[in-house]
C-alpha atoms as a PDB file:
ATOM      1  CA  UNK A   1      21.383  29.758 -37.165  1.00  0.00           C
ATOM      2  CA  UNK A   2      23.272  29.228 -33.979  1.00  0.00           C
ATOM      3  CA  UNK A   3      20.164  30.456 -32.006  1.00  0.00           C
ATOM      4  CA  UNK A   4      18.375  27.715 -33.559  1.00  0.00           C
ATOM      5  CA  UNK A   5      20.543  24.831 -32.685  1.00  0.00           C
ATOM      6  CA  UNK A   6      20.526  25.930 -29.151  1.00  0.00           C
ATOM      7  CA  UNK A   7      16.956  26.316 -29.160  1.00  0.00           C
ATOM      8  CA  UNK A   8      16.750  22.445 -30.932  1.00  0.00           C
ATOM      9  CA  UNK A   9      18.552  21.250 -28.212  1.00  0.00           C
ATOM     10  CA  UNK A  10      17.081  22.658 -25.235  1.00  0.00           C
ATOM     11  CA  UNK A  11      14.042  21.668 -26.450  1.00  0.00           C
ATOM     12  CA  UNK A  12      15.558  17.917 -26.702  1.00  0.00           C
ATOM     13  CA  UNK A  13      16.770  18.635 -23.318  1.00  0.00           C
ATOM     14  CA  UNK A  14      13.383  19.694 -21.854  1.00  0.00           C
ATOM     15  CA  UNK A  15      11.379  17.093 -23.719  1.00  0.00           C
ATOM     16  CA  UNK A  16      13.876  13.991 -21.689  1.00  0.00           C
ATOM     17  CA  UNK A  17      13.405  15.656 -18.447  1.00  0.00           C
ATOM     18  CA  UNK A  18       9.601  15.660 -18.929  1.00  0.00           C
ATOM     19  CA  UNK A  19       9.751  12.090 -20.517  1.00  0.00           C
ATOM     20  CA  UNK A  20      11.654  11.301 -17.082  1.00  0.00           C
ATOM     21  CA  UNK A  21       9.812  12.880 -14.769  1.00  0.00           C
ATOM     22  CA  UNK A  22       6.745  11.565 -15.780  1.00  0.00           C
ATOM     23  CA  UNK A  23       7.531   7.700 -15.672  1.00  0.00           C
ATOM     24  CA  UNK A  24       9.017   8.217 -11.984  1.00  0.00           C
ATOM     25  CA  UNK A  25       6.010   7.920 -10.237  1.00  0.00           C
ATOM     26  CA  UNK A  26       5.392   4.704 -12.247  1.00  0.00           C
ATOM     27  CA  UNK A  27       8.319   3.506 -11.075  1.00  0.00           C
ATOM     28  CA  UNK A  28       7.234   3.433  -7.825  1.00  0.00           C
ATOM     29  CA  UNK A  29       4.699   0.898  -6.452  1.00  0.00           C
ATOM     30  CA  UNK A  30       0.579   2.383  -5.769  1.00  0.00           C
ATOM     31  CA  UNK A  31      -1.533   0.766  -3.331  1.00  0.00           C
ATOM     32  CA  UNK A  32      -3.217  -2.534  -4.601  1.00  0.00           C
ATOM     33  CA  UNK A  33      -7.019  -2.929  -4.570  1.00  0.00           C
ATOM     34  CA  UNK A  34      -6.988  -6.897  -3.529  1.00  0.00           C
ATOM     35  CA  UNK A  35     -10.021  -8.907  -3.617  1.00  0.00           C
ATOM     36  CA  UNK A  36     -10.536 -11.987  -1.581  1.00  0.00           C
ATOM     37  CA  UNK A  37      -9.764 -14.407  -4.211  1.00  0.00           C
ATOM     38  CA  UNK A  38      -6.080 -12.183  -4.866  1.00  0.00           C
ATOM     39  CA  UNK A  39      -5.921 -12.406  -1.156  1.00  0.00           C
ATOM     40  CA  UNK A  40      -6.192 -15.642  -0.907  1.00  0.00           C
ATOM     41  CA  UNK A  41      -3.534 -16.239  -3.742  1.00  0.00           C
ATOM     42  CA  UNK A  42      -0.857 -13.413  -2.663  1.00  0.00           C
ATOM     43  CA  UNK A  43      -1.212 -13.145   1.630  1.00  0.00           C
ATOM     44  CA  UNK A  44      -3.180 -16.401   3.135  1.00  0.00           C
ATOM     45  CA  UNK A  45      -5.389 -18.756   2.022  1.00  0.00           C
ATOM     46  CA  UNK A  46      -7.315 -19.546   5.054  1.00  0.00           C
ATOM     47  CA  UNK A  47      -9.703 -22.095   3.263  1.00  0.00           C
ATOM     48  CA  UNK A  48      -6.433 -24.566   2.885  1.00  0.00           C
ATOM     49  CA  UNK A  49      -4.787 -23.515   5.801  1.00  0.00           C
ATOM     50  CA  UNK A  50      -5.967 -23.328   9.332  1.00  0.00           C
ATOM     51  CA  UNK A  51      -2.404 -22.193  10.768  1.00  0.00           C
ATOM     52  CA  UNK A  52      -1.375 -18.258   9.500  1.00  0.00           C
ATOM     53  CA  UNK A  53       1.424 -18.282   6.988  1.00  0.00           C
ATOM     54  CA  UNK A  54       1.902 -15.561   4.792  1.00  0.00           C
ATOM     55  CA  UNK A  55       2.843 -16.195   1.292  1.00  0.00           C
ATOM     56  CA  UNK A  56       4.671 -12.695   0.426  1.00  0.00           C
ATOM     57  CA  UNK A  57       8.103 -11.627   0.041  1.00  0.00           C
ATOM     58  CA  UNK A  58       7.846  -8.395   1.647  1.00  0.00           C
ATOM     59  CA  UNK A  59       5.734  -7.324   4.366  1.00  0.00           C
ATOM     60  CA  UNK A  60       2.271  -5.793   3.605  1.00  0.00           C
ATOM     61  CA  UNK A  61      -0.426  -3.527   4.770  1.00  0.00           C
ATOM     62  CA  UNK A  62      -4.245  -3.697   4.205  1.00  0.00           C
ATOM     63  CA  UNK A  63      -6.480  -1.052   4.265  1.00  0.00           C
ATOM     64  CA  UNK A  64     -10.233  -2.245   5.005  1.00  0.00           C
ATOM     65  CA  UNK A  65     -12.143   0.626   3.851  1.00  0.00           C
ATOM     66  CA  UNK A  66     -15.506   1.575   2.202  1.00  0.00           C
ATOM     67  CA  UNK A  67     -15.832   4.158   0.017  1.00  0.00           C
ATOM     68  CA  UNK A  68     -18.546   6.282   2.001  1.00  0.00           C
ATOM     69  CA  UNK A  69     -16.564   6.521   5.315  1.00  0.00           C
ATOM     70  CA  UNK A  70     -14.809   9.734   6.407  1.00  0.00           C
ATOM     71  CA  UNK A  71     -12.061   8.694   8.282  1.00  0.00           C
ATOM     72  CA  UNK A  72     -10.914   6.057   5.606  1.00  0.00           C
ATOM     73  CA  UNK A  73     -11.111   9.043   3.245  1.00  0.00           C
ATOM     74  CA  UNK A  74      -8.369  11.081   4.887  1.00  0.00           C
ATOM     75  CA  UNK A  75      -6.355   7.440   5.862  1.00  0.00           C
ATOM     76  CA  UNK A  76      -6.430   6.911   1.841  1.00  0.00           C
ATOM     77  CA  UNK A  77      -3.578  10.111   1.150  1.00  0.00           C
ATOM     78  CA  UNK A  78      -1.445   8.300   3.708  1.00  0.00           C
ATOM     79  CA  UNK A  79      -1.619   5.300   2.235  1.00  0.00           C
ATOM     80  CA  UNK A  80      -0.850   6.510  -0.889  1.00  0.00           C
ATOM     81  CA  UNK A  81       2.243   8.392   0.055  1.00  0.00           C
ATOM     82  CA  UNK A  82       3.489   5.787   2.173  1.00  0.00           C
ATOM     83  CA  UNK A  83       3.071   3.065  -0.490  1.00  0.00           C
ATOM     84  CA  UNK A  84       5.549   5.777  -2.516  1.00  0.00           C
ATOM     85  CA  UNK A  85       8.038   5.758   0.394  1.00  0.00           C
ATOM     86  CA  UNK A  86       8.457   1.677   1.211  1.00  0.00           C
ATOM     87  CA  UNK A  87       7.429   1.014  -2.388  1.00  0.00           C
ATOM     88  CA  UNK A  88      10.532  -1.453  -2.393  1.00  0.00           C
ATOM     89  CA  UNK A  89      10.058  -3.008   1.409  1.00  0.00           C
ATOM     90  CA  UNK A  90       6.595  -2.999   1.797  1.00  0.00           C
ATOM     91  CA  UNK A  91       2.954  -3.922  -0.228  1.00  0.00           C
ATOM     92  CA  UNK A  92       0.272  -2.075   0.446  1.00  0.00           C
ATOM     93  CA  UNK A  93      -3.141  -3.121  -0.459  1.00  0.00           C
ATOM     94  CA  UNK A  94      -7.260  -1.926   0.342  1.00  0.00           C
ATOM     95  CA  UNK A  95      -9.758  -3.731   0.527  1.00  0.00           C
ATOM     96  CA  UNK A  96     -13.447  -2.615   0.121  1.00  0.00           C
ATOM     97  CA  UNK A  97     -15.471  -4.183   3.130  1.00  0.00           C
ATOM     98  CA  UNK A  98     -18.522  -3.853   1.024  1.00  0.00           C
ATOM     99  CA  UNK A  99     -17.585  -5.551  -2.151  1.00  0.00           C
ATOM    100  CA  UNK A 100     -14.956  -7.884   0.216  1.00  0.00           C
ATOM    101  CA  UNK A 101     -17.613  -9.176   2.820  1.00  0.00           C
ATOM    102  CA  UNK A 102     -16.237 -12.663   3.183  1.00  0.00           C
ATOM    103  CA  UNK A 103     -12.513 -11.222   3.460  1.00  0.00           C
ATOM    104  CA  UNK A 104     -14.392  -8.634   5.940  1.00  0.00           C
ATOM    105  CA  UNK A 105     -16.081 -11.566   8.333  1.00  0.00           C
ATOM    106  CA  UNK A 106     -13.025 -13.602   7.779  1.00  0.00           C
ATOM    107  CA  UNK A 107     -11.381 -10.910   9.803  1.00  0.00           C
ATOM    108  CA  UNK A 108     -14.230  -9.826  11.917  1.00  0.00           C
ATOM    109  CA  UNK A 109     -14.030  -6.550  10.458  1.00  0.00           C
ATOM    110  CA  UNK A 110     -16.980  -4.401  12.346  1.00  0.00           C
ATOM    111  CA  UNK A 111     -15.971  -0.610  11.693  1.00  0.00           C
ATOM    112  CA  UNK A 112     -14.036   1.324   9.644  1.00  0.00           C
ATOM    113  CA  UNK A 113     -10.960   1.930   9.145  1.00  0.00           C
ATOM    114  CA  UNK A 114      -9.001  -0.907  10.133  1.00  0.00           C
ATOM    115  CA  UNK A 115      -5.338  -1.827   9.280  1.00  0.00           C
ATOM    116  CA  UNK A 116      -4.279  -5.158   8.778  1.00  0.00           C
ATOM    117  CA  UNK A 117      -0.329  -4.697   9.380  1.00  0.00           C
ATOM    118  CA  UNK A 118       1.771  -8.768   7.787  1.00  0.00           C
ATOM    119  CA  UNK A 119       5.452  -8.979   8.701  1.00  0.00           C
ATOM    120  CA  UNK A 120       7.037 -11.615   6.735  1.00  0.00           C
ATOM    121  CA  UNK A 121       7.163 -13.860   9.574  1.00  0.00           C
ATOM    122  CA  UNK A 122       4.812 -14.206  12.591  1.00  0.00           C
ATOM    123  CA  UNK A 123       1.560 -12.881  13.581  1.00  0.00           C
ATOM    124  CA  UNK A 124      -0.339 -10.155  11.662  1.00  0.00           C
ATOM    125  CA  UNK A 125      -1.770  -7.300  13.683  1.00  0.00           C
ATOM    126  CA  UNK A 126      -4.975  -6.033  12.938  1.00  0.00           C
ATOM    127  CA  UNK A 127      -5.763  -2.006  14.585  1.00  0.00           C
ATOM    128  CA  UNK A 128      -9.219  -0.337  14.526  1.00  0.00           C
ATOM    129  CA  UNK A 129      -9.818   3.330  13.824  1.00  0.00           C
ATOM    130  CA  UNK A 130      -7.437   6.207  11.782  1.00  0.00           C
ATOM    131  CA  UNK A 131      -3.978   6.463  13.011  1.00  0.00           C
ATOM    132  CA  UNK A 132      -2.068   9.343  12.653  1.00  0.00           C
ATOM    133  CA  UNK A 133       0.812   9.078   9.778  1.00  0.00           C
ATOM    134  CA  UNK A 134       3.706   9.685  11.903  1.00  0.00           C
ATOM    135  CA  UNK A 135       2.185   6.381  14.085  1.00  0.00           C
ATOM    136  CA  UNK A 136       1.557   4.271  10.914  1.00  0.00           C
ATOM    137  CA  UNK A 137       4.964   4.951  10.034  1.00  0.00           C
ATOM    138  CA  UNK A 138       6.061   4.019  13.067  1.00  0.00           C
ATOM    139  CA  UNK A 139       4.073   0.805  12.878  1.00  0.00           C
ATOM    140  CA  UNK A 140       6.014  -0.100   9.399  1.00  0.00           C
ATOM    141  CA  UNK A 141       9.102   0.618  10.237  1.00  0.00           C
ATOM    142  CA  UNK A 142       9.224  -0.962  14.282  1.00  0.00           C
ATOM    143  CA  UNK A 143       6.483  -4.029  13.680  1.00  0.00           C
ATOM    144  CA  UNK A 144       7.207  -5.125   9.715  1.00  0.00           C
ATOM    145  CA  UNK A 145      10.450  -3.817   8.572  1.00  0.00           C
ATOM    146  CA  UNK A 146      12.028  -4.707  12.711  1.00  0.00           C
ATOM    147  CA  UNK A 147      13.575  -1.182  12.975  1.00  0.00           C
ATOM    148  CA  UNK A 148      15.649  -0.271  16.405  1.00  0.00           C
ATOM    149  CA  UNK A 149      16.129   3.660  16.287  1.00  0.00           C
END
């Protein structure tokens, strides 16, 4: 009988670690597929507004991708796991240049990958081409989240 209990309850016990462990990741924040309408509503809408002013709350990052090119494949990991690691400082979104066109011209998006990087205030900076993840981290954490080492 006592084997039983302490079987009952380690299975209790096992059962709320795996209830636990599975809602962490979604706790944490994924990266955002935005379309140009979304965009429009949650960064800049540049059909009211001539002058850039960003509507967030928290910095952001856009990923202009398409879903046949190689380098935005490997970029897309990064991404991922960095959207994990700022989930509470910074939004990350992707937008498909092919399904996005007008978001893409509006841009003057003309190859792949590019990274459109929003502090909360000022200018956003737009770079061409895969970075490596130790520089995109040091793009967050220098350029959006104003980071001194």
């Amino acid at each position: 009988m006592h084997r039983f209990l302490i079987w009952s309850s380690m299975r209790k016990l096992f059962f709320a670690i795996g209830l636990v462990l599975c809602a962490l990741p979604m706790l944490a924040e994924d990266v955002v597929y935005i379309t140009t309408e979304q965009f429009k509503e949650r960064v800049f809408n540049y059909n009211a507004n001539m002058e850039w002013s960003y509507k967030g709350d928290k910095p952001c990052v856009i990923d202009f991708y398409t879903t046949w090119c190689g380098p935005c494949k490997r970029l897309a990991p990064i991404m991922e796991e960095l959207s994990q690691t700022y989930c509470d400082q910074v939004v990350f979104y992707k937008a498909d240049t092919e399904r996005e066109r007008e978001l893409a011209y509006v841009f003057g998006i003309n190859s792949i990958p590019q990274v459109l990087y929003i502090p909360v205030e000022g200018k956003p900076m737009l770079l061409k081409g895969l970075y490596p993840k130790d520089e995109i981290i040091r793009i967050i954490d220098e350029f959006l989240l104003k980071k001194k080492d």
